[in-house]
Protein backbone atom coordinates (compact mmCIF):
# COMPACT_ATOMS: atom_id res chain seq x y z
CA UNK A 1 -5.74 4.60 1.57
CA UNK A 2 -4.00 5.84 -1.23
CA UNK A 3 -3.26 9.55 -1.53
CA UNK A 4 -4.64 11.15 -4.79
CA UNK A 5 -2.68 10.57 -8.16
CA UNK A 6 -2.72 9.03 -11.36
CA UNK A 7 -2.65 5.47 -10.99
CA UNK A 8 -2.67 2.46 -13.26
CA UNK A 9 -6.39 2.12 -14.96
CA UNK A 10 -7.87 -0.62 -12.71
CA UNK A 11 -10.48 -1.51 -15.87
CA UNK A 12 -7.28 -1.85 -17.87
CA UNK A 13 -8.92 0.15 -20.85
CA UNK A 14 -6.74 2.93 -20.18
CA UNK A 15 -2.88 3.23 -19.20
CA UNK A 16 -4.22 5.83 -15.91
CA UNK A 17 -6.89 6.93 -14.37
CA UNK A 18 -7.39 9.61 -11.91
CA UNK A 19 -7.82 8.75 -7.50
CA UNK A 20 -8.53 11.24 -6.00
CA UNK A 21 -8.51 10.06 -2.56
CA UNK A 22 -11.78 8.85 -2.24
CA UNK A 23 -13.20 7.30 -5.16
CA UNK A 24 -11.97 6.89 -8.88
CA UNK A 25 -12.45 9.45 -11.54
CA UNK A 26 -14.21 9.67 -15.11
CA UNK A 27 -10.49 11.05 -15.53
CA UNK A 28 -8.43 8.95 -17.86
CA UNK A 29 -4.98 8.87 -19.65
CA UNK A 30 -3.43 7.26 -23.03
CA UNK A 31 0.18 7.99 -23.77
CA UNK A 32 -0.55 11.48 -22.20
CA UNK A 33 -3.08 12.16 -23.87
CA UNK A 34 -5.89 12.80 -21.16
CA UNK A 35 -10.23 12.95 -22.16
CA UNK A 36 -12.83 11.47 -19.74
CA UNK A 37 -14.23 8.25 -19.37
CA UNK A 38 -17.35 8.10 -17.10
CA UNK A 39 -17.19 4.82 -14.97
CA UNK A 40 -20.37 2.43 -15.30
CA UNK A 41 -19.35 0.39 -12.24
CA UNK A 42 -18.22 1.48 -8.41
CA UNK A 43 -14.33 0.34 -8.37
CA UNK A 44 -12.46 -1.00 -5.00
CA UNK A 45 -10.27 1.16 -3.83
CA UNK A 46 -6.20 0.97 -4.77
CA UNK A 47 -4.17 -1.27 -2.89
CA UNK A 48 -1.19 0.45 -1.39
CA UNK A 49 1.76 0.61 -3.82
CA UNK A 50 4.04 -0.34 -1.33
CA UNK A 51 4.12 -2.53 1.60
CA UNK A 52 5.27 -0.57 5.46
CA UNK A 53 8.74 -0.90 6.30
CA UNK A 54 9.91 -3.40 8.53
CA UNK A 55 10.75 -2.15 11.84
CA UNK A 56 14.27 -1.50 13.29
CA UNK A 57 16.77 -4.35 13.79
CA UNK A 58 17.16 -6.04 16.76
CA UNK A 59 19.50 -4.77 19.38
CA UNK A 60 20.63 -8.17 20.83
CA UNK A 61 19.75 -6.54 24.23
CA UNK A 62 17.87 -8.79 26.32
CA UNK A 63 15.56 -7.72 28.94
CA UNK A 64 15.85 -8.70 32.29
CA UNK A 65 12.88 -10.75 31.85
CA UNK A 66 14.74 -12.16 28.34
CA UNK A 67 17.46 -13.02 30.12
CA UNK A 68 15.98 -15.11 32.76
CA UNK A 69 14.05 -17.13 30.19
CA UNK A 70 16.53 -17.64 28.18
CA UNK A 71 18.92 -18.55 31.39
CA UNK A 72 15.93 -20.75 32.77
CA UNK A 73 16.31 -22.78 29.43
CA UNK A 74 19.89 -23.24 29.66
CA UNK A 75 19.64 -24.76 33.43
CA UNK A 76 16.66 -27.02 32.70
């Protein structure tokens, strides 16, 4: 879940709008200008902003049990 921050204003009324981690805020923000805006509806929670990053490259190691496969398919 998202850590807490000013994110984009998921009602789009507003350019932000506080998380704080939990749950979104009455806390709002216009051009920097920030007042409060009490929410009339429960909002889902922020999707991450990012995605995880891909795991390490491959080594082009094979493992003994790689190997034999891959050996096995050459032979057949």
């Amino acid at each position: 879940m998202a850590e807490a921050s000013w994110l984009a204003d998921p009602t789009g009324v507003h350019e932000l709008r506080y998380w704080n981690g939990s749950s979104w805020t009455e806390h709002v923000s216009d051009q920097g200008t920030t007042r409060q805006d009490p929410l009339t509806t429960e909002l889902p929670p922020p999707v991450a902003a990012f995605p995880p990053p891909p795991g390490p490259p491959p080594t082009g190691i094979l493992t003994e049990e790689e190997f034999a496969a891959q050996k096995a398919k050459l032979l057949d």
